[in-house]
C-alpha atoms as a PDB file:
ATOM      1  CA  UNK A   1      71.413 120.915  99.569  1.00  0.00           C
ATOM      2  CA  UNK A   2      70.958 119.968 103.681  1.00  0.00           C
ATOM      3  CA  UNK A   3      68.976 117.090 103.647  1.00  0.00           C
ATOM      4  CA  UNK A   4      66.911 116.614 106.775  1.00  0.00           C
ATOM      5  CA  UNK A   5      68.633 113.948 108.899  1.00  0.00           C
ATOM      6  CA  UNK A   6      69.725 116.232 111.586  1.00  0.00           C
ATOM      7  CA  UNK A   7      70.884 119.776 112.483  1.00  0.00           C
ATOM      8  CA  UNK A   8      74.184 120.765 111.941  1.00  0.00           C
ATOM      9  CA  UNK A   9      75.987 122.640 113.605  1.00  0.00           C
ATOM     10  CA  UNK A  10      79.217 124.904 112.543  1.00  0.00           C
ATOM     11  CA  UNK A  11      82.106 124.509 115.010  1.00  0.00           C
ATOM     12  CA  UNK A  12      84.290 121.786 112.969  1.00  0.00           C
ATOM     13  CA  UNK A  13      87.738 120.560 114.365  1.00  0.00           C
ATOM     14  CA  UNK A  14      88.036 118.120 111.943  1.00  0.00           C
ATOM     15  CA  UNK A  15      87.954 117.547 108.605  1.00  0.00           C
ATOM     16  CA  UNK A  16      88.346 113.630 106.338  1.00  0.00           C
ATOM     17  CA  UNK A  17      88.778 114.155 103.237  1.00  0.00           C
ATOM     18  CA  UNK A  18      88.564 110.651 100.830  1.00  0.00           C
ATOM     19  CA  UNK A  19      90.595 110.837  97.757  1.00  0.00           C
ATOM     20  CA  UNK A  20      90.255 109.712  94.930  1.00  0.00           C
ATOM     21  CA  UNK A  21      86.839 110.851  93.149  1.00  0.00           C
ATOM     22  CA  UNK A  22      86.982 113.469  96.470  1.00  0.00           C
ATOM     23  CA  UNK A  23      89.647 115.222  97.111  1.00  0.00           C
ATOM     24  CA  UNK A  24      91.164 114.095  93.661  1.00  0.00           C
ATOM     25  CA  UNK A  25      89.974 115.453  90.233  1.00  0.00           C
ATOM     26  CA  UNK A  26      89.597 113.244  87.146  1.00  0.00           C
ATOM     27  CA  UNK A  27      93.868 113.065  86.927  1.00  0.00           C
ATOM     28  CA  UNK A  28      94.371 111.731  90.039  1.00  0.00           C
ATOM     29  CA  UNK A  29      95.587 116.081  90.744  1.00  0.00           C
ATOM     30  CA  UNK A  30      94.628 118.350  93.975  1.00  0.00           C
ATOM     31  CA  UNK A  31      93.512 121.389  91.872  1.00  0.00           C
ATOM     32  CA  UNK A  32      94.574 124.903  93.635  1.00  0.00           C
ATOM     33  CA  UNK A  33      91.273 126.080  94.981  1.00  0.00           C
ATOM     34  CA  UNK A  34      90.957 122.358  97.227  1.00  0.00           C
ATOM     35  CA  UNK A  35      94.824 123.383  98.280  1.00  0.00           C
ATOM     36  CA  UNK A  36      94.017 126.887  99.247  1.00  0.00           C
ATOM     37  CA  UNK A  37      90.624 125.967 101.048  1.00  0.00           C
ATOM     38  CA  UNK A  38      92.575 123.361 103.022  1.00  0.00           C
ATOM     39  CA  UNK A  39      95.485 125.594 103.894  1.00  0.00           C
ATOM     40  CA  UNK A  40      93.289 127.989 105.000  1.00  0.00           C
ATOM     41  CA  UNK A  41      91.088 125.527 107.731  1.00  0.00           C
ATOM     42  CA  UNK A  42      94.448 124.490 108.910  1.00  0.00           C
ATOM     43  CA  UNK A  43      95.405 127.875 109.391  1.00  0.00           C
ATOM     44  CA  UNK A  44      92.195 128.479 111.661  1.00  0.00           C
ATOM     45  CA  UNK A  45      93.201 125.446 113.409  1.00  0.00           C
ATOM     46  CA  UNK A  46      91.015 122.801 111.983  1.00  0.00           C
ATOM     47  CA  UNK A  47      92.561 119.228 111.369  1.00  0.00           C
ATOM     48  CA  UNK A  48      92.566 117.909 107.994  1.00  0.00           C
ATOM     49  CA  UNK A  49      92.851 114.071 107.759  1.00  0.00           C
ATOM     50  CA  UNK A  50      93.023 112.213 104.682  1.00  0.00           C
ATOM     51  CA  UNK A  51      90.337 109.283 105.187  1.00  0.00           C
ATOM     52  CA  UNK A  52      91.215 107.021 102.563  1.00  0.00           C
ATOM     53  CA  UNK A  53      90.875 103.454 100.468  1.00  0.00           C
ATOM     54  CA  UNK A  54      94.632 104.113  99.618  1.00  0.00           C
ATOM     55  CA  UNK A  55      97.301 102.545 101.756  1.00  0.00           C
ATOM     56  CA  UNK A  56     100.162 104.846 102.977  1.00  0.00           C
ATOM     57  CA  UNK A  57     102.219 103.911  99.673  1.00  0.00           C
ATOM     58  CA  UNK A  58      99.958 105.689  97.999  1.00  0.00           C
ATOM     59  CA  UNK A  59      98.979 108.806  99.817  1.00  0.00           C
ATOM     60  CA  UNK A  60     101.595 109.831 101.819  1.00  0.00           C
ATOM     61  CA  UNK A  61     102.789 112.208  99.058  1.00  0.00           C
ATOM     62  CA  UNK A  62      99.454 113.956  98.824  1.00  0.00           C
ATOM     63  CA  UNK A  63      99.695 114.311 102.605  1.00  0.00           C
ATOM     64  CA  UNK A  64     103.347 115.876 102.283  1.00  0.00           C
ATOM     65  CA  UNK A  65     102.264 118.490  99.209  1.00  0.00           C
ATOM     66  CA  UNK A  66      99.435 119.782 101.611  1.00  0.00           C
ATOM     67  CA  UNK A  67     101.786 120.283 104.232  1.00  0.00           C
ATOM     68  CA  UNK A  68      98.952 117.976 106.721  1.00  0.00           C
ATOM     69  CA  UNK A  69      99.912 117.972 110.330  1.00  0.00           C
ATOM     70  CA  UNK A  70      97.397 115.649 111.572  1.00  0.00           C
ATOM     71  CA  UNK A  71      96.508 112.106 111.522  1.00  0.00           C
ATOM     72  CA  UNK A  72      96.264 109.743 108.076  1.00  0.00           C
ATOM     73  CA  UNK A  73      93.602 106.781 108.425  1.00  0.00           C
ATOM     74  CA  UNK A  74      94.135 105.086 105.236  1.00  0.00           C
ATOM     75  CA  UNK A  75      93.491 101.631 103.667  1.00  0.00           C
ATOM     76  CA  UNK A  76      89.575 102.362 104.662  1.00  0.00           C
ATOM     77  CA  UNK A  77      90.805 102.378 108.546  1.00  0.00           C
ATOM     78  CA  UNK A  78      92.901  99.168 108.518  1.00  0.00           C
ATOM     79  CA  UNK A  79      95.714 101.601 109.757  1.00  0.00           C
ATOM     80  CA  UNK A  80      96.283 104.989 111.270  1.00  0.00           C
ATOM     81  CA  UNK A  81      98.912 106.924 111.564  1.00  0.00           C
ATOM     82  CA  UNK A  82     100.676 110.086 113.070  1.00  0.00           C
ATOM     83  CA  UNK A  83     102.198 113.094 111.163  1.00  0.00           C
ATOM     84  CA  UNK A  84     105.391 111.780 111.785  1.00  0.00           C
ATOM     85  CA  UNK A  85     104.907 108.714 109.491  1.00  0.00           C
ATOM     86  CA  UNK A  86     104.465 106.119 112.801  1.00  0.00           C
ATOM     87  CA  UNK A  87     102.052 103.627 112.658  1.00  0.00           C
ATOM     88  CA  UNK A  88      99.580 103.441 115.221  1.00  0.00           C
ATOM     89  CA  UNK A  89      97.372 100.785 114.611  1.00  0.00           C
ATOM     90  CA  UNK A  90      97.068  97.982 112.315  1.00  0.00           C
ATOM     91  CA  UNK A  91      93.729  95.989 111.389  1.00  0.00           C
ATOM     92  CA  UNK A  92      94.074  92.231 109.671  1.00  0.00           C
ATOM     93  CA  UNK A  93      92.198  90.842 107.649  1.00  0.00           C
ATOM     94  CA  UNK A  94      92.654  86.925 107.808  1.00  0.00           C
ATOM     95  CA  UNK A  95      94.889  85.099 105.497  1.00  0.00           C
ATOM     96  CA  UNK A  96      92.275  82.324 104.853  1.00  0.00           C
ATOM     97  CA  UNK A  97      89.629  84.997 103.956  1.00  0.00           C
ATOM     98  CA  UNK A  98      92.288  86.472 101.339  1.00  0.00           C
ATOM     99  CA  UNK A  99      92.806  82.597 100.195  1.00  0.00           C
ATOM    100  CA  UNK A 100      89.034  82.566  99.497  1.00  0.00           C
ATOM    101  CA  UNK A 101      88.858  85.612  97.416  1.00  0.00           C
ATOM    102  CA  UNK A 102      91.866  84.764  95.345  1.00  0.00           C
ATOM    103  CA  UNK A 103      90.197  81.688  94.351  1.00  0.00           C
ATOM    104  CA  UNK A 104      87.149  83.847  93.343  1.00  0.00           C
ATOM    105  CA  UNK A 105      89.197  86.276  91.236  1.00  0.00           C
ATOM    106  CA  UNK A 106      90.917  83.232  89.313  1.00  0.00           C
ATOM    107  CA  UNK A 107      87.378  81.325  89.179  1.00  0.00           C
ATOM    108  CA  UNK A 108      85.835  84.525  87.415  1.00  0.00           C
ATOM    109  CA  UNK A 109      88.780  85.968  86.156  1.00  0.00           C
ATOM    110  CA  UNK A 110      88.486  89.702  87.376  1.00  0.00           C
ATOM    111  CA  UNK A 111      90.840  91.818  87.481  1.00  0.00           C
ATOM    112  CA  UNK A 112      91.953  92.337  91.425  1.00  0.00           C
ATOM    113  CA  UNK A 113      94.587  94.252  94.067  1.00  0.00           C
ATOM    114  CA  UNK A 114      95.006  94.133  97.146  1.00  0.00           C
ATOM    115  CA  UNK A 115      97.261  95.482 100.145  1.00  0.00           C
ATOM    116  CA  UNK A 116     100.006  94.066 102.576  1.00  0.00           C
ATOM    117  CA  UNK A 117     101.819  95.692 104.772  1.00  0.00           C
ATOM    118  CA  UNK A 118     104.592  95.897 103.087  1.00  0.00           C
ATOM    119  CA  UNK A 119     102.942  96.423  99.104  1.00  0.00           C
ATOM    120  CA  UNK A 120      99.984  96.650  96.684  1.00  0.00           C
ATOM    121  CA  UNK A 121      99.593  93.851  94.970  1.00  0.00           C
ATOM    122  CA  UNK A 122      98.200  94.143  91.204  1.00  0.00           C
ATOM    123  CA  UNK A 123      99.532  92.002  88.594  1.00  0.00           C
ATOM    124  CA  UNK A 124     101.050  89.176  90.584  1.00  0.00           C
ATOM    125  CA  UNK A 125     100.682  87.376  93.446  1.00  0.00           C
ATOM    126  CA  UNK A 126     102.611  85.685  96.837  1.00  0.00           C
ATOM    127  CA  UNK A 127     102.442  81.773  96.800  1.00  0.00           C
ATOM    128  CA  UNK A 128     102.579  82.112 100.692  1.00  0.00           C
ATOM    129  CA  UNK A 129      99.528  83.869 101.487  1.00  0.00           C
ATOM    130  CA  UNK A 130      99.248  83.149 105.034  1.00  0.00           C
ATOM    131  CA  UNK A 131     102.825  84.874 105.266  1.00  0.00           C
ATOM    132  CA  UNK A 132     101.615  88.483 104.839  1.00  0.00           C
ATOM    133  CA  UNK A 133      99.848  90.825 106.947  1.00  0.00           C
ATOM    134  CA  UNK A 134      96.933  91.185 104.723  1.00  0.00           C
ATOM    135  CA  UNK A 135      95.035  94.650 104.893  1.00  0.00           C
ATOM    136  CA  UNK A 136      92.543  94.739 101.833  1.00  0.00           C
ATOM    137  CA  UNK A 137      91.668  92.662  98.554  1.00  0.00           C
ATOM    138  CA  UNK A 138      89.878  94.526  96.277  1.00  0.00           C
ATOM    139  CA  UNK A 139      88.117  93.281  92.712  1.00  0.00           C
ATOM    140  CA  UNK A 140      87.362  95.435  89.544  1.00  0.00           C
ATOM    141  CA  UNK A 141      84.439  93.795  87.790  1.00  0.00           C
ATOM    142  CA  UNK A 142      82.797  95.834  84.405  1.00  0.00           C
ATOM    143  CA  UNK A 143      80.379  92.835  84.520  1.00  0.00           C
ATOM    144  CA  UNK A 144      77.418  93.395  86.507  1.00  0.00           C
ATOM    145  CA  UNK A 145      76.065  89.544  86.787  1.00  0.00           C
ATOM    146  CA  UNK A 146      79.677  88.208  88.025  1.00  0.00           C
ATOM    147  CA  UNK A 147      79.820  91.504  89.925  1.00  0.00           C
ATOM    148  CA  UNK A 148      76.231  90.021  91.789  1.00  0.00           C
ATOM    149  CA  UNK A 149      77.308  86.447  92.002  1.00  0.00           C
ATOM    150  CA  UNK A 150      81.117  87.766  94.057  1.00  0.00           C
ATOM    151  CA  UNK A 151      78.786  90.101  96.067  1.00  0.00           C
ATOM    152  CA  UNK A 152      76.760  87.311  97.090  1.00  0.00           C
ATOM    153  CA  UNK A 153      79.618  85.127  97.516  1.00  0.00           C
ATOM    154  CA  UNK A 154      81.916  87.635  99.547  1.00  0.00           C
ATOM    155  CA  UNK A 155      78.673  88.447 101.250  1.00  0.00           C
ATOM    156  CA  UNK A 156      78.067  84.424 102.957  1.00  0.00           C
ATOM    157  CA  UNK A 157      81.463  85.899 105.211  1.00  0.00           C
ATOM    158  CA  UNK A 158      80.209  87.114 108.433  1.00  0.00           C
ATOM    159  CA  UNK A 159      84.075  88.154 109.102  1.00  0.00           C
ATOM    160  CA  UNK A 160      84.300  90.482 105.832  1.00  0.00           C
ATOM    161  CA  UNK A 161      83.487  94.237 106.208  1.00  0.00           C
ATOM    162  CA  UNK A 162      82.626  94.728 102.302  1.00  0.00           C
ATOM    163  CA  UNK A 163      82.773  98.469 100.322  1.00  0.00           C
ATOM    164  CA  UNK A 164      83.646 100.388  97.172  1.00  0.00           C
ATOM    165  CA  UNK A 165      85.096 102.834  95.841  1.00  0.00           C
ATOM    166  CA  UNK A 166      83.994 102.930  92.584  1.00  0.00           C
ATOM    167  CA  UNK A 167      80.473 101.490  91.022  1.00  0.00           C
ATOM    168  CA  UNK A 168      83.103  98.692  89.289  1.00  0.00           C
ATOM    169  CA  UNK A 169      84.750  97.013  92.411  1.00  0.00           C
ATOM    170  CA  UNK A 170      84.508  95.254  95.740  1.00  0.00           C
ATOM    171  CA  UNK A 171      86.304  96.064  98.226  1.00  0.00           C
ATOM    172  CA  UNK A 172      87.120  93.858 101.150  1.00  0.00           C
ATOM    173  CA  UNK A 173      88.700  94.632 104.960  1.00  0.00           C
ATOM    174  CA  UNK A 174      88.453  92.557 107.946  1.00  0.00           C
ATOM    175  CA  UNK A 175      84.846  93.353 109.410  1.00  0.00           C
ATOM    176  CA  UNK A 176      84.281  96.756 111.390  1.00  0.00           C
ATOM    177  CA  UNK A 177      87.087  98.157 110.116  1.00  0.00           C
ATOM    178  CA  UNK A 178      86.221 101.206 107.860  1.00  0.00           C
ATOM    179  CA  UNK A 179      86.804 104.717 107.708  1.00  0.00           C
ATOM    180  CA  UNK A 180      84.139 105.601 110.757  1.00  0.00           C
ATOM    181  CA  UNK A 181      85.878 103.218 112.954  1.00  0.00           C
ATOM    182  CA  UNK A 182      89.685 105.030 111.786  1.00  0.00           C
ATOM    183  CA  UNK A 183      87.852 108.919 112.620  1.00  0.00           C
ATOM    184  CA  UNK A 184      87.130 107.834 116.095  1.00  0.00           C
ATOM    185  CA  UNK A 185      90.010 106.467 116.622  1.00  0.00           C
ATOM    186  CA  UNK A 186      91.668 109.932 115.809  1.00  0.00           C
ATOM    187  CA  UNK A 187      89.250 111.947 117.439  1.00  0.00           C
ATOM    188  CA  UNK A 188      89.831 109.741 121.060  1.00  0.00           C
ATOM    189  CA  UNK A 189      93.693 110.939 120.431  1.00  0.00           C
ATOM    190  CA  UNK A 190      92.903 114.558 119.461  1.00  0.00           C
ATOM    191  CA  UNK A 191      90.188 114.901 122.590  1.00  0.00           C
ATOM    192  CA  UNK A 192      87.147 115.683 120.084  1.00  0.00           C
ATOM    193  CA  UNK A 193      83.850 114.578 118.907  1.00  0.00           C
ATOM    194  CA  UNK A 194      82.575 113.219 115.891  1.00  0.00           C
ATOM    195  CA  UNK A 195      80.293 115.607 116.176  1.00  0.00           C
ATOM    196  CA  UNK A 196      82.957 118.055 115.535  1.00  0.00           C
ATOM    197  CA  UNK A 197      84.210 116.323 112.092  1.00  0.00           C
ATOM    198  CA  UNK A 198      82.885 117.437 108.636  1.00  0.00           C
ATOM    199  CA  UNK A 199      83.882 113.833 106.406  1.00  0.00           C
ATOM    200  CA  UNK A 200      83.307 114.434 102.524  1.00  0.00           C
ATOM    201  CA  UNK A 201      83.252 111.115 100.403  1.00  0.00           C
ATOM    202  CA  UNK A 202      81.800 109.301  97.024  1.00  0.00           C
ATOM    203  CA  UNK A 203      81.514 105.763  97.248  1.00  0.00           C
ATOM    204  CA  UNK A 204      80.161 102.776  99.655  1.00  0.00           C
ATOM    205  CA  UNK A 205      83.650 103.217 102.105  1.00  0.00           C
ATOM    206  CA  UNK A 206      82.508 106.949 102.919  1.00  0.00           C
ATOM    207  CA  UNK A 207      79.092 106.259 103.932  1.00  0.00           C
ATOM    208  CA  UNK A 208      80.042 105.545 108.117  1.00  0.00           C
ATOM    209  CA  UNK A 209      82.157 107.747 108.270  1.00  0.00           C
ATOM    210  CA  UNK A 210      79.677 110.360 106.370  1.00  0.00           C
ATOM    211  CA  UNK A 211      76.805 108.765 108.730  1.00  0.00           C
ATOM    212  CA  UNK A 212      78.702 109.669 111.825  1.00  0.00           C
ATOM    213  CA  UNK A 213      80.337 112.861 111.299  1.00  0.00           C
ATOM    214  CA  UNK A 214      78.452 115.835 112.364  1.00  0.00           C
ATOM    215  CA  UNK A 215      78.119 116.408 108.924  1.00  0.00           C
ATOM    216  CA  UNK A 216      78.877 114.152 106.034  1.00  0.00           C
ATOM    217  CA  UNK A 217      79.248 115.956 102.783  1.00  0.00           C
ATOM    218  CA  UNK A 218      78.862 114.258  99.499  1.00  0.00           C
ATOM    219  CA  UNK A 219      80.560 114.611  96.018  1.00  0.00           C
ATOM    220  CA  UNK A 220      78.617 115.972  92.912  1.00  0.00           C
ATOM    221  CA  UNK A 221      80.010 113.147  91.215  1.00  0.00           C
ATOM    222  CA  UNK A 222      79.034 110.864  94.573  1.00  0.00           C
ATOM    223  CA  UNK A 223      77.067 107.526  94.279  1.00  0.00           C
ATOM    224  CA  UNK A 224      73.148 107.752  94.672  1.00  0.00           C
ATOM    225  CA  UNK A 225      73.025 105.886  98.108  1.00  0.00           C
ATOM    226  CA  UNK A 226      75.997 108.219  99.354  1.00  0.00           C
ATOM    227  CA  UNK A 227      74.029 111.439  98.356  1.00  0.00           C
ATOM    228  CA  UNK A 228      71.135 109.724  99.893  1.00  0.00           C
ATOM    229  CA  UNK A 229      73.317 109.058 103.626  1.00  0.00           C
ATOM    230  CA  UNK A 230      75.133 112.426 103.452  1.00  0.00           C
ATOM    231  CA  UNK A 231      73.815 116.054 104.848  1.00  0.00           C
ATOM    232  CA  UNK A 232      74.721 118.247 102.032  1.00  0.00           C
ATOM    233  CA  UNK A 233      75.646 117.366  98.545  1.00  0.00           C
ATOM    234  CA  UNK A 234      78.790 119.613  96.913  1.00  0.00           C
ATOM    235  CA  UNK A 235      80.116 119.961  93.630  1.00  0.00           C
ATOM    236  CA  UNK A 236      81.845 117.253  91.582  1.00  0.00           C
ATOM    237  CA  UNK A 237      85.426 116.372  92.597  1.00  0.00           C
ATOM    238  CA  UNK A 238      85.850 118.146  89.029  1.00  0.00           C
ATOM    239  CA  UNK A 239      84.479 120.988  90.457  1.00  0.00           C
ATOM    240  CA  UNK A 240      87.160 121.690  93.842  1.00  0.00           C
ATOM    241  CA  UNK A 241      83.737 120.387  95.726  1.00  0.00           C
ATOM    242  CA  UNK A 242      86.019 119.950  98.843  1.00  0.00           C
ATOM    243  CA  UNK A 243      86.770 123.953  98.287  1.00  0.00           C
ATOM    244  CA  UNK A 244      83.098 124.599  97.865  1.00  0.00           C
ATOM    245  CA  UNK A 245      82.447 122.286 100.989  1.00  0.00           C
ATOM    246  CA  UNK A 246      85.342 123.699 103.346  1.00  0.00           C
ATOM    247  CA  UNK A 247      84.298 127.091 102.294  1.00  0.00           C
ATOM    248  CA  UNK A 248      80.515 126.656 103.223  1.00  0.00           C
ATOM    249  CA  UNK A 249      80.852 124.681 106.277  1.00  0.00           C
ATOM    250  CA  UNK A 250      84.629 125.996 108.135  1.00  0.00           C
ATOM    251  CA  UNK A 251      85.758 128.990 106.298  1.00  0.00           C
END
């Protein structure tokens, strides 16, 4: 399905790939026909960057198993980094904003994680906030009216750049960092457009990046206003949709 927003084109350098409810089936597993697609773009060349909410804890091992020789922009573009595991760049997001949202997620009792520098945080907490380098907070709320009233809340914060990544939770980086602002960033170092980049997501933290790329693929499984932002719609992530996508549009 090409939706009408603009013509694309079929020279892609580049490809960002989110994870989980992406690149990721229903068991958190690459299925073989995603792994051969990819294998194959990178043997014509094309990048393949893993675009994601996760920090580099997290999906550095999925970057390893595909054998990815590019860049990694991960925590929704608080931080980039090479193929060689180096940091590049690091966005903050500010201690006292974290101290606010903690006191939200005790006031309404959600269920919360978030991301330092040095750890994911789930089922405790640091008593020195202001001593970590603070990269994301994220809540997981199955009630829709306290969902609202955090939305609204988070939403008063002209220096919070606010997400999802699943219909259930909030997620929270320092404002103007997402995963648009990571691509470019990679694109600068690799001498490319974003014109050149296909980005395939699901949720609220794909749509710049799926807005900017020369064309921005969604899920089968992807959230109405991401189907509604994106160029072409693939199959579910249940479905190797990235195969079906790389196939279409690089292969």
């Amino acid at each position: 399905m090409l939706a009408e927003r603009k013509n694309v084109k079929k020279d892609f350098k580049l490809i960002a790939l989110d994870m989980d409810g992406t690149l990721l089936d229903e068991n958190g597993k690459i299925s073989e026909a995603n792994r051969e697609a990819i294998a194959q773009a990178q043997e014509k060349g094309v990048h393949v960057v893993l675009s994601t909410g996760r920090s580099i804890f997290t999906c550095r091992e999925f970057a390893e198993s595909l054998k990815l020789s590019s860049y990694l922009v991960t925590v929704n573009g608080s931080e980039i980094w090479d193929c060689s595991g180096n940091l590049l760049e690091r966005n903050i997001l500010n201690a006292e904003h974290v101290q606010m949202m903690w006191e939200l997620t005790n006031t309404h009792k959600t269920r919360f994680w978030a991301v330092t520098s040095e750890k994911v945080w789930r089922e405790e907490f640091p008593e020195d906030i202001s001593a970590q380098q603070w990269l994301k907070y994220g809540f997981d709320i199955d009630d829709n009216e306290v969902r609202a009233i955090i939305l609204k809340e988070l939403s008063k914060n002209a220096g919070l750049e606010i997400s999802n990544s699943s219909p259930t939770n909030i997620e929270v980086n320092a404002v103007g960092i997402n995963k648009a602002k990571g691509l470019r960033n990679v694109c600068g170092r690799l001498g490319i457009s974003m014109d050149e980049v296909i980005a395939m997501g699901d949720s609220l933290n794909d749509i710049a990046m799926i807005k900017e790329a020369g064309c921005g693929v969604a899920m089968g499984n992807a959230q109405d206003i991401v189907k509604e932002a994106a160029d072409w719609v693939t199959g579910t992530n249940a479905e190797d949709g990235v195969a079906q996508a790389i196939r279409h549009w690089v292969l």
